[in-house]
Protein backbone atom coordinates (compact mmCIF):
# COMPACT_ATOMS: atom_id res chain seq x y z
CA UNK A 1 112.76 -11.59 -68.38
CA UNK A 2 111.17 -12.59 -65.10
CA UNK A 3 112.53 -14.97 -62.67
CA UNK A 4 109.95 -17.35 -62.79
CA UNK A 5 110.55 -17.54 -66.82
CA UNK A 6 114.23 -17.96 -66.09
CA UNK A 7 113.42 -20.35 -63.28
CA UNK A 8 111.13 -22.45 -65.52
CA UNK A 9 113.50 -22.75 -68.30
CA UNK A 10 116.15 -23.72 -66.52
CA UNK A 11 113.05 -26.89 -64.86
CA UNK A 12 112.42 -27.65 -68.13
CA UNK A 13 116.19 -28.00 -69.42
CA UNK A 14 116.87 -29.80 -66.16
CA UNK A 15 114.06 -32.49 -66.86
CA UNK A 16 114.83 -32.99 -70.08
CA UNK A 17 118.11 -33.78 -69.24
CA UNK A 18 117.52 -36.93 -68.14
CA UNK A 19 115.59 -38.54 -71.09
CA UNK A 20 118.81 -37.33 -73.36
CA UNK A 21 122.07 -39.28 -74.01
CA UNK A 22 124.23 -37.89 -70.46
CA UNK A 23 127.32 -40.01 -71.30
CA UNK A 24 129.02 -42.51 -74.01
CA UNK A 25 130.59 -45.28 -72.48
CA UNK A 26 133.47 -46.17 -74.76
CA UNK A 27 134.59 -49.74 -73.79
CA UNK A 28 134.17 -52.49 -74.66
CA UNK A 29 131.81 -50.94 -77.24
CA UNK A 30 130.49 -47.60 -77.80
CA UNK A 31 126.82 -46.98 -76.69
CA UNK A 32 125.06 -44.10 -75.01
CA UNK A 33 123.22 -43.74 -71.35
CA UNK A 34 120.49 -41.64 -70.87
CA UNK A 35 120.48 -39.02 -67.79
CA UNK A 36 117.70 -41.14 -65.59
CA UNK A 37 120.01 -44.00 -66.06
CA UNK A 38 123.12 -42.12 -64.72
CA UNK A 39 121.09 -40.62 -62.05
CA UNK A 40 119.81 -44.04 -60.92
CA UNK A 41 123.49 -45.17 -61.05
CA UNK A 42 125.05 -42.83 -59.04
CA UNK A 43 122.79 -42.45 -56.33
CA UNK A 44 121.93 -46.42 -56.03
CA UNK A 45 125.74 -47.62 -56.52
CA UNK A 46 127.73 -46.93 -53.46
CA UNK A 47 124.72 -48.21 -51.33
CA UNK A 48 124.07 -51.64 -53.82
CA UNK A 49 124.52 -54.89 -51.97
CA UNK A 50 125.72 -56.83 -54.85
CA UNK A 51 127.99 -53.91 -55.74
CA UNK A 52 129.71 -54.68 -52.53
CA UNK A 53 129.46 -57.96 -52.88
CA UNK A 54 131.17 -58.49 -56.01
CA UNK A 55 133.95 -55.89 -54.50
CA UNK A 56 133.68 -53.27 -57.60
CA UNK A 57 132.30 -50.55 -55.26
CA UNK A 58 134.45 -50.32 -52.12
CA UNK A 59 135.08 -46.94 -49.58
CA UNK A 60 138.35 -47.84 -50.62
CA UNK A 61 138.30 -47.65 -54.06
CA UNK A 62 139.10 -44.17 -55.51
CA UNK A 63 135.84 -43.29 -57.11
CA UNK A 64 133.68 -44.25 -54.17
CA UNK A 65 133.46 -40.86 -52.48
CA UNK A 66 132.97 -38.81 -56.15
CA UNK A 67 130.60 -41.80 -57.14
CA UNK A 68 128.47 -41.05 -53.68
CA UNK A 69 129.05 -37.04 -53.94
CA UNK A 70 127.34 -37.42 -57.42
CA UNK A 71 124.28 -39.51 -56.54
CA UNK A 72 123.77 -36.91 -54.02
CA UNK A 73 123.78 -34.11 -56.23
CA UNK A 74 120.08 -34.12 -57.66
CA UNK A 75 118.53 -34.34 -54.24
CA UNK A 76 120.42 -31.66 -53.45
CA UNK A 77 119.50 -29.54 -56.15
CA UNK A 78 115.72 -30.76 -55.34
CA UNK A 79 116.44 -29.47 -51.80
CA UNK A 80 117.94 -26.48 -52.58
CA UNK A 81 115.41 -25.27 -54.59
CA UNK A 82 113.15 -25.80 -51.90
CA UNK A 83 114.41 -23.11 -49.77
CA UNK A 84 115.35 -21.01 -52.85
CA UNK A 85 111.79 -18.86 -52.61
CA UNK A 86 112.08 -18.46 -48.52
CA UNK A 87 113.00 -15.14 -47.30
CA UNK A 88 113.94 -16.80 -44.18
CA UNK A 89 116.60 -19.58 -45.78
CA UNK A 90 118.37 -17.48 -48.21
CA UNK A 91 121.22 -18.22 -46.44
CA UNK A 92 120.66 -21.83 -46.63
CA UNK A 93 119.75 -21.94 -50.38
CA UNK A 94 123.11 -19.55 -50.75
CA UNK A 95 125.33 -22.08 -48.93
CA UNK A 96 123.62 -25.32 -50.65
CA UNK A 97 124.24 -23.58 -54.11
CA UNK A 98 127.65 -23.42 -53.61
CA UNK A 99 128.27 -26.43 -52.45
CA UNK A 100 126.10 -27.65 -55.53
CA UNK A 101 128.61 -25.72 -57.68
CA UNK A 102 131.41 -27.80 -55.77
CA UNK A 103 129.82 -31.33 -56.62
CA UNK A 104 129.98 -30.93 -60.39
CA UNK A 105 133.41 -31.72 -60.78
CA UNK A 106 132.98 -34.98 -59.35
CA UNK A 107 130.93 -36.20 -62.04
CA UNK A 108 133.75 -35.80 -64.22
CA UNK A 109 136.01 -38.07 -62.08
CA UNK A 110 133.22 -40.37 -61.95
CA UNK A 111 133.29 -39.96 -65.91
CA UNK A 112 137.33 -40.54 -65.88
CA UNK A 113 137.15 -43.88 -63.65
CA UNK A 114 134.40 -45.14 -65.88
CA UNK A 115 136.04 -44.32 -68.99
CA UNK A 116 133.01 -42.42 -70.06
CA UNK A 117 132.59 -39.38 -72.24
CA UNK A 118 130.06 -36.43 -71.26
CA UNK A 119 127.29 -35.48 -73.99
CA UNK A 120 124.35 -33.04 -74.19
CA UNK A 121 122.44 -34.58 -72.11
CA UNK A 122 125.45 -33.49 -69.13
CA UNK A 123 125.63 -30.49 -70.47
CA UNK A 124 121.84 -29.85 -70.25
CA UNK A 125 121.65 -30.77 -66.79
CA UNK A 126 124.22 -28.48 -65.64
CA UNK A 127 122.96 -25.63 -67.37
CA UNK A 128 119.30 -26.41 -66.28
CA UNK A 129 120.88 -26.53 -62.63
CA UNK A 130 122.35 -23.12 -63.04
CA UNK A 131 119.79 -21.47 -64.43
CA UNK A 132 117.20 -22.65 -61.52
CA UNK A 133 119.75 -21.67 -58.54
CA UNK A 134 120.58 -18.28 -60.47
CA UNK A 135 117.75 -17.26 -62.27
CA UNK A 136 117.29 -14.46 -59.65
CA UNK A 137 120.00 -13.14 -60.34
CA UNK A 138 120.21 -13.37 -64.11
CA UNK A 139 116.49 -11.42 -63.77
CA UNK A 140 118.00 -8.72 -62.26
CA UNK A 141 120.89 -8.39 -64.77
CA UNK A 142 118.46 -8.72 -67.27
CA UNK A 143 116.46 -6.25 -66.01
CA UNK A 144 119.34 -3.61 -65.53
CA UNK A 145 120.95 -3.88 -68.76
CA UNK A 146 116.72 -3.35 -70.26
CA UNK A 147 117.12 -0.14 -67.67
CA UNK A 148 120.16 0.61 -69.24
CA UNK A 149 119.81 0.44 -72.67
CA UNK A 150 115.93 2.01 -72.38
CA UNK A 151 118.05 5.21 -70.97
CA UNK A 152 120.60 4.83 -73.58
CA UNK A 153 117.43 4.98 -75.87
CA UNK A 154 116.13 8.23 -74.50
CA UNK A 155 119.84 10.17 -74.99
């Protein structure tokens, strides 16, 4: 499989992400949020001027930081593909990957202050993500075990 195929997939997976269910919020009554919703939450929030207002959204409080750190996380993605087909940034798009890889986890705080529950739609978006930042790599391990199993084939 080619990169671009691997890189595609992993698009696609990421923008369907946000039209499916991302989390259950399970009080005061159960009822799902779609991805677009939780993206528009998270990156909106810490900056809202009626959040900070009403005091629910304050440096203080403890989910502030992972609240901001998530919001940030798509443009970063967005940005890190960007530099992912320079020769010139590799470096960049290896460094912004990581720290991509770092960010996930505080979603899941986010998820625990909230008292909401991940579904597919979470899942999705992760995997999308990794697929996009990795996919040359996964062609090339894709390609070598073909290699290797085409000269397995010829034994």
């Amino acid at each position: 499989m080619k990169r671009r195929h691997i890189l595609w997939i992993g698009l696609f997976l990421y923008v369907a992400s946000f039209f499916l269910i991302a989390v259950v919020n399970l009080e005061p009554f159960r009822f799902g949020i779609r991805g677009y919703s939780c993206a528009n939450s998270t990156l909106l929030a810490p900056w809202d001027e009626d959040a900070r207002r009403l005091g629910w959204m304050r440096f203080k409080d403890p989910e502030y930081i992972p609240m901001l750190i998530s919001g940030w996380i798509n443009p970063a993605f967005l940005i890190a593909l960007a530099f992912a087909s320079s020769v010139r940034f590799h470096r960049v798009f290896s460094i912004l990957r990581t720290v991509l890889i770092v960010m996930f986890p505080f979603c899941w705080v986010v998820f625990r202050y909230e008292d909401l529950r991940p579904r597919e739609g979470h899942f999705v978006w992760i995997v999308g993500m990794l697929l996009a930042l990795f996919s040359k790599e996964l062609a090339a391990r894709v390609s070598s075990s073909r290699a290797a199993a085409q000269g397995l084939a010829l034994i």
